[in-house]
N, C-alpha and C. Protein backbone atom coordinates (compact mmCIF):
# COMPACT_ATOMS: atom_id res chain seq x y z
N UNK A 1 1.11 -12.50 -19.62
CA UNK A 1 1.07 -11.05 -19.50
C UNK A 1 1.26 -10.66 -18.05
N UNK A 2 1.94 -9.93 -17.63
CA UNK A 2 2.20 -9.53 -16.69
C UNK A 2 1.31 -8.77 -15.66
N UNK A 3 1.01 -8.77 -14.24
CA UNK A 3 0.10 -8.38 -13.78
C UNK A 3 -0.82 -7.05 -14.29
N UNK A 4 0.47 -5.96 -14.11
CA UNK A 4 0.20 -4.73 -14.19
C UNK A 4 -0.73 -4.82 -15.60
N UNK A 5 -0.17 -4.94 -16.71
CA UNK A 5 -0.76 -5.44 -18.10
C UNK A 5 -2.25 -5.82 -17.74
N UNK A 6 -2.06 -6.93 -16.79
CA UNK A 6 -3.59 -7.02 -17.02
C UNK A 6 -4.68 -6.36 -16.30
N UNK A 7 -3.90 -5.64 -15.37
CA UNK A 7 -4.95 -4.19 -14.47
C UNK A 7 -5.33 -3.25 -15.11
N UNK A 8 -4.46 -2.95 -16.13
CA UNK A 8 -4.07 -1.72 -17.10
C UNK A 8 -5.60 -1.86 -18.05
N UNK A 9 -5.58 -3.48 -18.42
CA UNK A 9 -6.97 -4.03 -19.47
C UNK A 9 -8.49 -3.57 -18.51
N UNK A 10 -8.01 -3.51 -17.17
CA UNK A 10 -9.55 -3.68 -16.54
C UNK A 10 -9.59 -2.20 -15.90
N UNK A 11 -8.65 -1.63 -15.60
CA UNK A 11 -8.71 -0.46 -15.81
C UNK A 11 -9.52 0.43 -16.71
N UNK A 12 -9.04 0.37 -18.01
CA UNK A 12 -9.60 0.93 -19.16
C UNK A 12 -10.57 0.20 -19.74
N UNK A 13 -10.81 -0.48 -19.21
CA UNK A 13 -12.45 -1.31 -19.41
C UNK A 13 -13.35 -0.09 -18.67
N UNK A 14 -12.76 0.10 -17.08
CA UNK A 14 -13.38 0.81 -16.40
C UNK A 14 -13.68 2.36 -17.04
N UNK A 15 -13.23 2.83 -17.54
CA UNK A 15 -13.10 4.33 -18.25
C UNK A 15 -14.19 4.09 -19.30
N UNK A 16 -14.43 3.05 -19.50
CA UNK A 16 -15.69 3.38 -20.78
C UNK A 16 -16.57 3.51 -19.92
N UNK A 17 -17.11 3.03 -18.48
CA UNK A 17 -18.04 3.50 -17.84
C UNK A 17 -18.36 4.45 -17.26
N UNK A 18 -16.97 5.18 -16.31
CA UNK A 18 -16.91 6.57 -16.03
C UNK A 18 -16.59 7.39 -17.38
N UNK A 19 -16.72 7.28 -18.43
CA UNK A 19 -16.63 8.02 -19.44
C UNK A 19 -18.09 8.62 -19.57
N UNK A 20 -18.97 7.65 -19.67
CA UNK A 20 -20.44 7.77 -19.95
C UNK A 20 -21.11 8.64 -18.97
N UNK A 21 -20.46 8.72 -17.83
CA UNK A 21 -21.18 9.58 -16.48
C UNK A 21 -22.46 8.73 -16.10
N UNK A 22 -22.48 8.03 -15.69
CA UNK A 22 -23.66 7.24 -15.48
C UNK A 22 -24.42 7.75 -13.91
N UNK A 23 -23.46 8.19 -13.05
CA UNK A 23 -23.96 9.22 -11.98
C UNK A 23 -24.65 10.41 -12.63
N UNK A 24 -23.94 10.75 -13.50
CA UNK A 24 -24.75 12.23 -13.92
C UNK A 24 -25.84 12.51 -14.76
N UNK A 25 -26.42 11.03 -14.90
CA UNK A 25 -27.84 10.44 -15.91
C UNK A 25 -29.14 10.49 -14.61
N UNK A 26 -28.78 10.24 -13.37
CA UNK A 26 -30.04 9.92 -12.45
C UNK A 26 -30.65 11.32 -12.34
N UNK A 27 -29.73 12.62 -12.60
CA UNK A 27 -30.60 14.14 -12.41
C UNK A 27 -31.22 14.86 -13.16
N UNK A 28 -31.22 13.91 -14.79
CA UNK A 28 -31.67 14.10 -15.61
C UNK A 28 -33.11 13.45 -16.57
N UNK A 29 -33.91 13.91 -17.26
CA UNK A 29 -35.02 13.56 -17.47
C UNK A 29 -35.11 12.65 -18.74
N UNK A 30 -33.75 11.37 -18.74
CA UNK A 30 -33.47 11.16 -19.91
C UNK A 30 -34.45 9.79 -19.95
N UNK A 31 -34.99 9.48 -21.18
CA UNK A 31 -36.22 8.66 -21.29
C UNK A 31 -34.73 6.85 -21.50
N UNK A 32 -34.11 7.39 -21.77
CA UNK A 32 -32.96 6.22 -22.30
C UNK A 32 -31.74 5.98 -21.10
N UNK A 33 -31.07 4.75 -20.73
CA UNK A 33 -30.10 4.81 -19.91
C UNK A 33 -28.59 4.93 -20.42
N UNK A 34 -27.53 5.63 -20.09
CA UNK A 34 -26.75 5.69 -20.82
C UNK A 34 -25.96 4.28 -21.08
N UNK A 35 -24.67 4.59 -21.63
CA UNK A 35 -23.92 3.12 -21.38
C UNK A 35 -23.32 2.92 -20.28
N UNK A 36 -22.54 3.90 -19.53
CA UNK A 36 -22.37 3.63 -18.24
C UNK A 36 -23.29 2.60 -17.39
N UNK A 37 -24.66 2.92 -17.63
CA UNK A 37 -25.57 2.08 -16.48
C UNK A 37 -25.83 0.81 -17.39
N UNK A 38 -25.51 0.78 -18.58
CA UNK A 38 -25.90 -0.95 -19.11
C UNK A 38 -24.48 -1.44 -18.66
N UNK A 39 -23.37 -0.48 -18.78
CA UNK A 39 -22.30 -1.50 -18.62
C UNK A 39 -21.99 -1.87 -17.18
N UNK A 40 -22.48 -0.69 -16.34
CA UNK A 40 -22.82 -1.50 -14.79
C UNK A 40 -23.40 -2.81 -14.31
N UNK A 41 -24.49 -2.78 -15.19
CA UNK A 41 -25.82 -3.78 -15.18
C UNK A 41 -25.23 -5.04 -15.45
N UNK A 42 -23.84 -5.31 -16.57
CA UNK A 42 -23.04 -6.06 -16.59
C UNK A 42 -22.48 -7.13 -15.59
N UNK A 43 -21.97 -5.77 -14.81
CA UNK A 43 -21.27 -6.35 -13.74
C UNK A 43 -22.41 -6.51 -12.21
N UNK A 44 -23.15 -6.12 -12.20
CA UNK A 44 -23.59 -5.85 -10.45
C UNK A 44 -25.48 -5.82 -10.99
N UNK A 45 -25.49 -6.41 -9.97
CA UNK A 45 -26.94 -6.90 -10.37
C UNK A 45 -27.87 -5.33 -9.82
N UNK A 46 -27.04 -4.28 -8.98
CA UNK A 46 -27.34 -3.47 -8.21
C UNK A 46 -28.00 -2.45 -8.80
N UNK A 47 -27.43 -2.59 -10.06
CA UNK A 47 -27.37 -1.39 -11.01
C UNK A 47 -29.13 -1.42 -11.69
N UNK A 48 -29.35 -2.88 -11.48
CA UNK A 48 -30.84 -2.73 -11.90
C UNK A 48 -32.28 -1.95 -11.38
N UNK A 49 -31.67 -1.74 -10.17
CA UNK A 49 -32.75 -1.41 -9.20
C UNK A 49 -33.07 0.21 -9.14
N UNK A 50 -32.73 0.70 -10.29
CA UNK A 50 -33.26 2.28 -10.30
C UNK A 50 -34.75 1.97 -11.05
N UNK A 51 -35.31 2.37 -10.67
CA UNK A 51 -36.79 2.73 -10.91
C UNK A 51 -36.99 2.55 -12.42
N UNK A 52 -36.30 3.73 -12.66
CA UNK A 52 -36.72 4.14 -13.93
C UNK A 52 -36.01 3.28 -14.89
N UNK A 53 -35.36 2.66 -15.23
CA UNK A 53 -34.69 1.78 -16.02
C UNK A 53 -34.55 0.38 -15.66
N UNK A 54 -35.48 0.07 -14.59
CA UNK A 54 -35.14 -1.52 -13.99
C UNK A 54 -35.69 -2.28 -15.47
N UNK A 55 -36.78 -2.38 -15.83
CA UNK A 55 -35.99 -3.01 -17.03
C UNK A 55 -35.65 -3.26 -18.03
N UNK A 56 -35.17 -2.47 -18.85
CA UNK A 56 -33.65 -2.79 -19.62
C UNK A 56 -32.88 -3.35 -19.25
N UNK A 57 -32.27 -2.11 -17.86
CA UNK A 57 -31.17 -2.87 -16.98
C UNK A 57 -31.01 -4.06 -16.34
N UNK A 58 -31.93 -4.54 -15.77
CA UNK A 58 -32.21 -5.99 -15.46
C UNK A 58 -32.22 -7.32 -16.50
N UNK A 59 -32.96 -6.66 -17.86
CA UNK A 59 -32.66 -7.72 -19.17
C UNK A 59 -30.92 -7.65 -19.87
N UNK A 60 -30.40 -5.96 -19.53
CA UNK A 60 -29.23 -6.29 -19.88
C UNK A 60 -28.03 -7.10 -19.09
N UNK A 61 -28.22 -6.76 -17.86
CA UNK A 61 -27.41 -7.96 -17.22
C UNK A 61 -27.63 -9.45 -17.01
N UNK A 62 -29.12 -9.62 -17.42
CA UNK A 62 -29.18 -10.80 -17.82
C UNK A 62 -28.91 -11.51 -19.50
N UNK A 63 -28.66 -10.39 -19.84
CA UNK A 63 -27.73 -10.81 -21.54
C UNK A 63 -26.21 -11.07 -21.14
N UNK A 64 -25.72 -10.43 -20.55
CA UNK A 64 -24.11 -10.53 -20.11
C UNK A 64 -24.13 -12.10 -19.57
N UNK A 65 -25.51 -12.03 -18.95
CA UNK A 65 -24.89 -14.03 -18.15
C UNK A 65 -24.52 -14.91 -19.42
N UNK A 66 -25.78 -14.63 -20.15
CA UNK A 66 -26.40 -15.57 -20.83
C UNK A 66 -25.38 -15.82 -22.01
N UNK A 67 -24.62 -14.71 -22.95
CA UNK A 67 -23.35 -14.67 -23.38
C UNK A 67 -22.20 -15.14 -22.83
N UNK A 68 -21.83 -15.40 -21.57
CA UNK A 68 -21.20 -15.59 -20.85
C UNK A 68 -20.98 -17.21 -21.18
N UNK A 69 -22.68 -17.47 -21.12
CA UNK A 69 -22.85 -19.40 -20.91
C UNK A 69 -22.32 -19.31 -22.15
N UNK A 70 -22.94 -18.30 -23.19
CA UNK A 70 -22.95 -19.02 -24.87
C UNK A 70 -21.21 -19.29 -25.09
N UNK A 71 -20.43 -18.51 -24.99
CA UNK A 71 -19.22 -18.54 -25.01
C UNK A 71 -18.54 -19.75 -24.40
N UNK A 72 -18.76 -20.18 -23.09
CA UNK A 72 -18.42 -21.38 -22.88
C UNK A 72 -18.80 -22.55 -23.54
N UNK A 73 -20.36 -22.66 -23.69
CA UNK A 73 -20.85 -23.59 -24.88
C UNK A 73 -20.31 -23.95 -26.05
N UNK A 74 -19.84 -22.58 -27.00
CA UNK A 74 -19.75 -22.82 -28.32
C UNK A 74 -17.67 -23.01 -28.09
N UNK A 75 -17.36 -22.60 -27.10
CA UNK A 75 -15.72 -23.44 -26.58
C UNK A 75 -15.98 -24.76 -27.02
N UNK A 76 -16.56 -25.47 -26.06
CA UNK A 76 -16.91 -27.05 -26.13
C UNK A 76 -17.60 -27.57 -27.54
N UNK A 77 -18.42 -26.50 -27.69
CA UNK A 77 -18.69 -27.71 -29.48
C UNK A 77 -17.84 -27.75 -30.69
N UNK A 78 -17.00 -26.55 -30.33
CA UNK A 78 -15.43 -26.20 -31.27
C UNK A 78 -14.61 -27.44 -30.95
N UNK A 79 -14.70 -28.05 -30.06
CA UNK A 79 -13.40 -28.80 -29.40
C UNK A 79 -13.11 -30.05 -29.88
N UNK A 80 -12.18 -29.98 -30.86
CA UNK A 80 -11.96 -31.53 -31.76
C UNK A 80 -11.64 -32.62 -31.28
N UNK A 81 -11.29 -32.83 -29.79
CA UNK A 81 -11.47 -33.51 -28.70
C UNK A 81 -12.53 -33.89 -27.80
N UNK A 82 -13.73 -33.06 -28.01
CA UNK A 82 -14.87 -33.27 -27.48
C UNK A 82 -15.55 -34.46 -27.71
N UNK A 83 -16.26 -35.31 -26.71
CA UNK A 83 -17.15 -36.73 -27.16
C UNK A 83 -18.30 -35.88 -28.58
N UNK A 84 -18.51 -36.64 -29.23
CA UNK A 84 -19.69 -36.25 -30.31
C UNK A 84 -20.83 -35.97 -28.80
N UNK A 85 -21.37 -36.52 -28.00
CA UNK A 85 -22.47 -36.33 -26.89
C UNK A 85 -22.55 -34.90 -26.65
N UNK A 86 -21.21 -34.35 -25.86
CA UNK A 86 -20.71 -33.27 -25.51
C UNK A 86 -21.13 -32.61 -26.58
N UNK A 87 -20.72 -32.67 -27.74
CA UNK A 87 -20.63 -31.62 -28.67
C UNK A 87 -22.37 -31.15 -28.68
N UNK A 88 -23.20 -32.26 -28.96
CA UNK A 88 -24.26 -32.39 -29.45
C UNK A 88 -25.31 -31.60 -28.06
N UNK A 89 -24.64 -31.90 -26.85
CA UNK A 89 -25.56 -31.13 -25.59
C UNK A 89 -25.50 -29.52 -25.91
N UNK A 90 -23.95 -29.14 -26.18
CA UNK A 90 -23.46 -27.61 -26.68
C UNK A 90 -24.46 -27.26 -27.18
N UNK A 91 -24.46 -27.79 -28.47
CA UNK A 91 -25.52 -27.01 -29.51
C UNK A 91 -26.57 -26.75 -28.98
N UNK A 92 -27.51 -27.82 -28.45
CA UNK A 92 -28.55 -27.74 -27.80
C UNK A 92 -28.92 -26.46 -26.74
N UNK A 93 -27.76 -26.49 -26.28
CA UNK A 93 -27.58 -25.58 -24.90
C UNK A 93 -27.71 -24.03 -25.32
N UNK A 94 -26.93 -23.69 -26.92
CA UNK A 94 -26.62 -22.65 -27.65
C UNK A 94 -28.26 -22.45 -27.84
N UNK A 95 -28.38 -23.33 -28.87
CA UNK A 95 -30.25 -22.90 -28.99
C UNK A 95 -31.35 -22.20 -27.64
N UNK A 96 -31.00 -22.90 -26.55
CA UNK A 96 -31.87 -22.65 -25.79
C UNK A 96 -31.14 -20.95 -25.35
N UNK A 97 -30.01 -20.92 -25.00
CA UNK A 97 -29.37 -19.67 -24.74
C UNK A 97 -30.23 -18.11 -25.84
N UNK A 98 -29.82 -19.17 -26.88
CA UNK A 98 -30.27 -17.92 -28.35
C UNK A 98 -31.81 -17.35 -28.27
N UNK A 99 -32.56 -18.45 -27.93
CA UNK A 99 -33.78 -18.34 -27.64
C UNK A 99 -34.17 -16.92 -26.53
N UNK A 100 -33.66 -17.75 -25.15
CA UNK A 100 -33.78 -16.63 -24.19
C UNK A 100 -32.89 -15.60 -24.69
N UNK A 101 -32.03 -15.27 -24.96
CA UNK A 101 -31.73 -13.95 -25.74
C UNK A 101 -32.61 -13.19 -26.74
N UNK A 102 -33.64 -13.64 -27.46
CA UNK A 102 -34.19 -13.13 -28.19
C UNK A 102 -35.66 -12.86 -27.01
N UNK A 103 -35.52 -13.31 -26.53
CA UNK A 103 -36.79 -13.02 -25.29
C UNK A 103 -36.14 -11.83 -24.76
N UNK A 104 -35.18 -11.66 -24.27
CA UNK A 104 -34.60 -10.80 -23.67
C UNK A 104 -34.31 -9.11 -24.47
N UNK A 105 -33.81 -9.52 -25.75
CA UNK A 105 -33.73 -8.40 -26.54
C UNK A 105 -35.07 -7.41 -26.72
N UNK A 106 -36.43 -8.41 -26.97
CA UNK A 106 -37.57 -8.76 -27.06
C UNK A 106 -37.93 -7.76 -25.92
N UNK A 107 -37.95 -7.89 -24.65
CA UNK A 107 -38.00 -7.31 -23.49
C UNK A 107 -37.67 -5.49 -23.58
N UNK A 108 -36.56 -5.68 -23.29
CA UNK A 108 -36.31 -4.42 -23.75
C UNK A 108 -36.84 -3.31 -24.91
N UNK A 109 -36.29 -4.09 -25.98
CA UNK A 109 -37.24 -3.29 -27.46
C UNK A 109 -38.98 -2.73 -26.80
N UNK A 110 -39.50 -3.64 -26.42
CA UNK A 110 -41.02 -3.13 -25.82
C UNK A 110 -41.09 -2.22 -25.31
N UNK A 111 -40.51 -2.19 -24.07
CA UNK A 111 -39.85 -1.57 -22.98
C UNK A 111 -39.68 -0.28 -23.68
N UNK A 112 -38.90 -0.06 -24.50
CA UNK A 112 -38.61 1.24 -25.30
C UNK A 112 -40.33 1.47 -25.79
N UNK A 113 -40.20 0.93 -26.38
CA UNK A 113 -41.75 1.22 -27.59
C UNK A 113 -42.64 1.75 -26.20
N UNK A 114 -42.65 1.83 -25.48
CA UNK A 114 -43.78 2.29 -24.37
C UNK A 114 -43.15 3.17 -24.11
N UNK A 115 -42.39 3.64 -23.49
CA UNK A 115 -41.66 4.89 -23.10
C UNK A 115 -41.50 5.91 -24.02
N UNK A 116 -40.96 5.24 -25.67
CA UNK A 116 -40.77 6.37 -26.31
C UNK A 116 -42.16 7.16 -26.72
N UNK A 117 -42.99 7.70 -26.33
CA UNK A 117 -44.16 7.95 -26.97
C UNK A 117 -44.20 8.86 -28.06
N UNK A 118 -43.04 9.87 -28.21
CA UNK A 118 -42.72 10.56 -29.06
C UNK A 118 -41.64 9.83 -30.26
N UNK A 119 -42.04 8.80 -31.40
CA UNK A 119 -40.68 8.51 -31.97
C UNK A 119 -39.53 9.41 -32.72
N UNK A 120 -40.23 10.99 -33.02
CA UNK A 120 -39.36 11.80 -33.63
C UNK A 120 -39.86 11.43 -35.49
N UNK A 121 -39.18 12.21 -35.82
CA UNK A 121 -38.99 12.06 -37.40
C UNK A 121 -38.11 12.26 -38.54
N UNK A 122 -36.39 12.07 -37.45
CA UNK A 122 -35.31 11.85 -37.54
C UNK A 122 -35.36 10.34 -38.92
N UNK A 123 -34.09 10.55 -39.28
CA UNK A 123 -34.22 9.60 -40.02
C UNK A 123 -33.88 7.74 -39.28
N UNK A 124 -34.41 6.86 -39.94
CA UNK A 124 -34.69 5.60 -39.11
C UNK A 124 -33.26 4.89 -38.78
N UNK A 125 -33.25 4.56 -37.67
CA UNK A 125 -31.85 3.78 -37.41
C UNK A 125 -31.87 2.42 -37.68
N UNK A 126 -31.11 1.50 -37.63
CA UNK A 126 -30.73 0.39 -38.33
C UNK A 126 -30.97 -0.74 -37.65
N UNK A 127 -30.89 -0.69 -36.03
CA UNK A 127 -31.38 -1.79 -35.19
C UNK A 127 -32.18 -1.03 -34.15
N UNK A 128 -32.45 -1.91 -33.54
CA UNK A 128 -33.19 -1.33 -32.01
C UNK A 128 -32.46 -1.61 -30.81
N UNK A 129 -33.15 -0.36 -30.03
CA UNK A 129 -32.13 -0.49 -28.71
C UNK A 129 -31.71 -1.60 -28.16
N UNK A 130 -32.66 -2.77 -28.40
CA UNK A 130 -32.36 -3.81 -27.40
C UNK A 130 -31.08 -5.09 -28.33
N UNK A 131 -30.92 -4.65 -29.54
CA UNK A 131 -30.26 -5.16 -30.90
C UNK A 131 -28.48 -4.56 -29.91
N UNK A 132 -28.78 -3.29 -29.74
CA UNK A 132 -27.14 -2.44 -29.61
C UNK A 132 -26.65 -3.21 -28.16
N UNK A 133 -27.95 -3.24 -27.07
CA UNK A 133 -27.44 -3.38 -26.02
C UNK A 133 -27.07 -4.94 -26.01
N UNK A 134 -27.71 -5.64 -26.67
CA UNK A 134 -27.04 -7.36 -27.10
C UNK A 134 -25.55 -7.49 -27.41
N UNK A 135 -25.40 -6.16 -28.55
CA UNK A 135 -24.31 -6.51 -29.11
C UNK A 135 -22.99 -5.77 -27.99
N UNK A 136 -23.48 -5.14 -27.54
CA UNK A 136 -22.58 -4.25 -25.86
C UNK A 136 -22.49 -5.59 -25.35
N UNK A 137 -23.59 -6.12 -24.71
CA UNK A 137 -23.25 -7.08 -23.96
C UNK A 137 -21.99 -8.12 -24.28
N UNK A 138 -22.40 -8.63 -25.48
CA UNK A 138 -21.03 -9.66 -26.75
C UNK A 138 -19.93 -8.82 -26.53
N UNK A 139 -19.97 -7.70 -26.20
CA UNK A 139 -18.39 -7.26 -26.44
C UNK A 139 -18.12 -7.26 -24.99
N UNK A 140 -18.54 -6.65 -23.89
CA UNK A 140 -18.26 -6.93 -23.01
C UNK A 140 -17.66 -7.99 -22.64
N UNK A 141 -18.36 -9.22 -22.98
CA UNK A 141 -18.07 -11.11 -22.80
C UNK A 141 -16.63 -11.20 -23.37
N UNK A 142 -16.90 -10.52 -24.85
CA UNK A 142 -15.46 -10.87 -25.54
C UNK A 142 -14.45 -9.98 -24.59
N UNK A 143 -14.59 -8.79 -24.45
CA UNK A 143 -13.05 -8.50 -23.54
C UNK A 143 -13.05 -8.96 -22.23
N UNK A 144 -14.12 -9.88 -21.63
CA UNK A 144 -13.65 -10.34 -20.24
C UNK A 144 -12.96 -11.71 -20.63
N UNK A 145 -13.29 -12.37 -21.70
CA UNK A 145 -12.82 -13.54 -21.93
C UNK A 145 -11.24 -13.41 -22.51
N UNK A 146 -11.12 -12.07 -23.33
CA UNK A 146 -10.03 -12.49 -24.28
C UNK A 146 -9.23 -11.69 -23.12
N UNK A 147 -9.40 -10.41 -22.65
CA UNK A 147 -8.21 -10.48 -21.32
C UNK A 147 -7.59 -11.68 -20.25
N UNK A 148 -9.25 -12.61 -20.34
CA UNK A 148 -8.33 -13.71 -19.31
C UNK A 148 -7.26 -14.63 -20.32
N UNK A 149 -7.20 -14.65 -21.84
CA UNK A 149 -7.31 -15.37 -22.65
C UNK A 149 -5.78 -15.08 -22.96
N UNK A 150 -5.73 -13.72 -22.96
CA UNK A 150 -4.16 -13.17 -23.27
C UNK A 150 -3.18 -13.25 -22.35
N UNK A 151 -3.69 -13.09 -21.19
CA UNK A 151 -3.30 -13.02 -19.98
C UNK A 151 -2.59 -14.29 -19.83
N UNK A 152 -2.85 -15.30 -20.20
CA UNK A 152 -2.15 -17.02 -20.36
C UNK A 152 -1.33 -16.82 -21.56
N UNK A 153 -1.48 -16.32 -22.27
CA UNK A 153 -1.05 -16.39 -24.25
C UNK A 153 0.21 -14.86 -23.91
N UNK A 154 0.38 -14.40 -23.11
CA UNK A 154 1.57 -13.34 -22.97
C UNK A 154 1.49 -12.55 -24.15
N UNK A 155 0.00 -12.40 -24.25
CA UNK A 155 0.43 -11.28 -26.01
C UNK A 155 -1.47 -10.87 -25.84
N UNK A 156 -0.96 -9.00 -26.25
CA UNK A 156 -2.27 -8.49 -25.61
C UNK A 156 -3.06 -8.01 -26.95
N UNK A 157 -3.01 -8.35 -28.05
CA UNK A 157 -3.37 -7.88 -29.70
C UNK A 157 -4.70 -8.25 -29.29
N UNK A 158 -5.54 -9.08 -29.31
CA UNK A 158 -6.84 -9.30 -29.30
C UNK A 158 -7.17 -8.78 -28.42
N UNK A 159 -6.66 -8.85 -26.95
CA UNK A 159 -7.44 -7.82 -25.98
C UNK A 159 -7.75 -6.78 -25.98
N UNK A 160 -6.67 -6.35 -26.82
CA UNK A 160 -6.19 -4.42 -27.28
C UNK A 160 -7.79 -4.19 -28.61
N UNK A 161 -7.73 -5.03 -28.96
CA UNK A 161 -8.87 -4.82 -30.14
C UNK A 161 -10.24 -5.14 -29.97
N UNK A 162 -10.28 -6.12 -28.91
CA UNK A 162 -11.68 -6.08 -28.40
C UNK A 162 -12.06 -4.75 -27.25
N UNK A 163 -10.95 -4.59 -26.69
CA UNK A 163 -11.18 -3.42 -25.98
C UNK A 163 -11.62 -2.17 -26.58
N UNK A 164 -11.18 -2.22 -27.87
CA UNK A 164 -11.59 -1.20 -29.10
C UNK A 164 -12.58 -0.91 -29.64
N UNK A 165 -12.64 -2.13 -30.04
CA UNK A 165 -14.38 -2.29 -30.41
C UNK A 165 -15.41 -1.92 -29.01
N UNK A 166 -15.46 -2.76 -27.85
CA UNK A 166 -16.20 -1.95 -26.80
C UNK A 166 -16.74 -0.55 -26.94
N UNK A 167 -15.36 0.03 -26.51
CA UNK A 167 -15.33 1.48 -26.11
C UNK A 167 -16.01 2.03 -27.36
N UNK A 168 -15.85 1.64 -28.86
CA UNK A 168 -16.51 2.37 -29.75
C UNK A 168 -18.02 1.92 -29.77
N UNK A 169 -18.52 0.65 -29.74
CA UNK A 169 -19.69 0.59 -29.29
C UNK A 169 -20.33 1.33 -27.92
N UNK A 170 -19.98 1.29 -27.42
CA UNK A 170 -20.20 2.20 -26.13
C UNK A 170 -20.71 3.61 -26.57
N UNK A 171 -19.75 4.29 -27.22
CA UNK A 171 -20.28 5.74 -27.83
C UNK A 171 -21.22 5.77 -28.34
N UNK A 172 -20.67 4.66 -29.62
CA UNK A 172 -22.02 4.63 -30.29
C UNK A 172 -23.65 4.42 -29.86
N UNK A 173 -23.72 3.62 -28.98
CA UNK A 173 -25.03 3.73 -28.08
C UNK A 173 -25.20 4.72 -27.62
N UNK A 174 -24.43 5.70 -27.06
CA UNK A 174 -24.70 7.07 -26.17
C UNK A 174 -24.72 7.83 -27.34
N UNK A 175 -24.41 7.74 -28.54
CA UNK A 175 -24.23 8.54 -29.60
C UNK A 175 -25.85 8.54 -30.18
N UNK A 176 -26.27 7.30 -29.94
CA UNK A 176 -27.95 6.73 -30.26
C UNK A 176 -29.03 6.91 -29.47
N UNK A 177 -28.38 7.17 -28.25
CA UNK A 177 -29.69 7.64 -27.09
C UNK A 177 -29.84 9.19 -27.36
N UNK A 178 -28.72 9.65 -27.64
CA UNK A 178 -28.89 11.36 -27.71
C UNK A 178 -29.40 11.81 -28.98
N UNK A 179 -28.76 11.17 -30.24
CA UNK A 179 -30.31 11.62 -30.82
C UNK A 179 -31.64 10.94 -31.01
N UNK A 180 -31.96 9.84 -30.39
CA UNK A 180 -33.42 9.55 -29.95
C UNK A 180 -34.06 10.79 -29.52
N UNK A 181 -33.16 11.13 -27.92
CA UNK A 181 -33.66 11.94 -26.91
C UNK A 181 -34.09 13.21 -27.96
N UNK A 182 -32.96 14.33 -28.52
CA UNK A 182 -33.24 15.10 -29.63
C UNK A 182 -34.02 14.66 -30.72
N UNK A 183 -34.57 13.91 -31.35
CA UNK A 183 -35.32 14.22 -32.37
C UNK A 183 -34.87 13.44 -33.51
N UNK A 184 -33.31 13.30 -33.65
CA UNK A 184 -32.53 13.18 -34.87
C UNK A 184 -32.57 11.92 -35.37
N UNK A 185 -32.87 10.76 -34.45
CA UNK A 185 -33.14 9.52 -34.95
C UNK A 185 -33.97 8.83 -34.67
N UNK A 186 -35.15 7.84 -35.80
CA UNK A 186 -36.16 6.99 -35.22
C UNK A 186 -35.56 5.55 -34.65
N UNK A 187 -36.08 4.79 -34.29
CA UNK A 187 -35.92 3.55 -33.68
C UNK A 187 -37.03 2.61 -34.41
N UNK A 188 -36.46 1.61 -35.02
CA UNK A 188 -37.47 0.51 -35.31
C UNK A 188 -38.01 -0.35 -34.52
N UNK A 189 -39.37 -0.44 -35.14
CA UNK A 189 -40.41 -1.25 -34.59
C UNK A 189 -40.42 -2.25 -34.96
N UNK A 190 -39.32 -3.36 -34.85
CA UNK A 190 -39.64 -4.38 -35.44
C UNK A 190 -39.16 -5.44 -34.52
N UNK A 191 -39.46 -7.05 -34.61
CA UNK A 191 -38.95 -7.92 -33.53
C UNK A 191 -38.41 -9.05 -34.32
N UNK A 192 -37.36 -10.11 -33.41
CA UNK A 192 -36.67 -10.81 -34.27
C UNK A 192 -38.18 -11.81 -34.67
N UNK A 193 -37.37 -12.32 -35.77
CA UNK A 193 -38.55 -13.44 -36.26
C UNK A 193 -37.69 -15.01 -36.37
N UNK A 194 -36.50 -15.18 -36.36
CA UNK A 194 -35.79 -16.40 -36.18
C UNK A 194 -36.51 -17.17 -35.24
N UNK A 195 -37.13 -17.88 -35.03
CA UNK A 195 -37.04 -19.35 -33.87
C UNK A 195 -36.50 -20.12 -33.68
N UNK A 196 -35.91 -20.14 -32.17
CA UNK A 196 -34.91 -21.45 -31.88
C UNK A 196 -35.58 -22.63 -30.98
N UNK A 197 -36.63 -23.03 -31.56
CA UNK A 197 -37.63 -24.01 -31.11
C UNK A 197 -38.77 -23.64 -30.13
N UNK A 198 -39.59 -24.19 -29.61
CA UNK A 198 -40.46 -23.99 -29.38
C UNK A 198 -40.32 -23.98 -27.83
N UNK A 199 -41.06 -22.62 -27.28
CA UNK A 199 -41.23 -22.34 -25.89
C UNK A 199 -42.19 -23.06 -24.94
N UNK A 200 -41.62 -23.46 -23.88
CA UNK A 200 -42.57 -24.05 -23.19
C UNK A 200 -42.87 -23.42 -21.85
C-alpha cells in the first residue's frame, strides 16, 4: 500500500478522537470520560494524568498494551511452524494476559460503581463500562495491527473494516456515557467470573 494510503488509515484513525472533543470534556462536569480520552490513553501514557479520570484512563491504556502482547501471542500459537514448546509458552502467556485483563476491566467497572452514585432508572445496558472500553481497546489493536498488516499485503479491505468497526464503537461508548450521564441508561453491577488460574 502506498505511503499516502497508509497516512490516510492513521489519519482517520485520528478523527475518531478529535471527533469525540476530548478537549471539550475537561470544562465539563461529566462523571464519565469520553472516547476521545480512552482513545488517547491508548496511545500516550499522558492522557492518564487528569485527576478526575486517572483511573480508567490509566487501566485503559494499560488494556491497549496488554492486547497488544495478546495479539502477538496468539500469532505464535497459530503458527504451524511453531516448536510445540513455543506454542505451549503462547498459551500460557495468553492466560496470564486474560487474567490481568480481567483485573483490569475489574478496575475500572469499580471505579464506575463509586462515582456513579446516582444509577438512574433508565433501562439496563448489556455490559459495563469497563466490558466497552476492553472491547475499544481490541479494536484499536486490530486497526494498528491490520494497517501495518495491509500495508505489506497492498490491499486495504480489512483495514477499511476494522477502521469501521472502531469508529462505530467509539460512538457507541459516547452514545453510552450520555445516557448514563442523562438518566436513560443503567449500568450493570456485575464482574467477570471466568478464572484464568490462580493469582499470586
Amino acid at each position: 500500500m502506498p505511503n499516502e494510503a497508509i497516512g490516510g488509515f492513521i489519519v482517520a484513525l485520528d478523527a475518531v478522537t478529535n471527533s469525540a472533543n476530548s478537549a471539550g470534556q475537561l470544562g465539563r462536569q461529566n462523571v464519565l470520560p469520553a472516547s476521545g480520552l480512552v482513545i488517547d490513553s491508548f496511545r500516550d501514557d499522558s492522557a492518564c494524568l487528569m485527576s478526575s479520570w486517572r483511573v480508567p484512563l490509566r487501566a485503559a491504556g494499560r488494556l491497549a498494551v496488554h492486547h497488544g502482547d495478546q495479539w502477538s501471542a496468539e500469532m505464535i500459537s497459530r503458527d504451524p511452524n511453531a516448536d510445540d514448546h513455543v506454542v505451549a509458552a503462547a498459551k500460557r502467556s495468553i492466560d496470564l494476559l486474560n487474567r490481568v485483563r480481567v483485573d483490569l476491566v475489574t478496575e475500572i467497572d469499580t471505579w464506575v460503581d463509586r462515582v456513579l452514585h446516582d444509577p438512574g432508572t433508565g433501562p439496563l445496558h448489556t455490559e459495563t463500562i469497563g466490558s466497552v472500553i476492553d472491547r475499544l481497546a481490541i479494536a484499536w489493536v486490530r486497526c494498528q495491527r491490520l494497517i501495518d498488516h495491509e500495508a505489506q499485503e497492498r490491499s486495504a479491505s480489512q483495514a477499511d473494516a476494522a477502521l469501521r468497526q472502531f469508529r462505530e464503537l467509539a460512538r457507541a461508548y459516547d452514545d453510552l456515557v450520555r445516557d448514563v450521564r442523562e438518566g436513560c441508561r443503567r449500568i450493570p453491577r456485575w464482574r467477570a467470573l471466568k478464572s484464568y488460574g490462580e493469582r499470586r
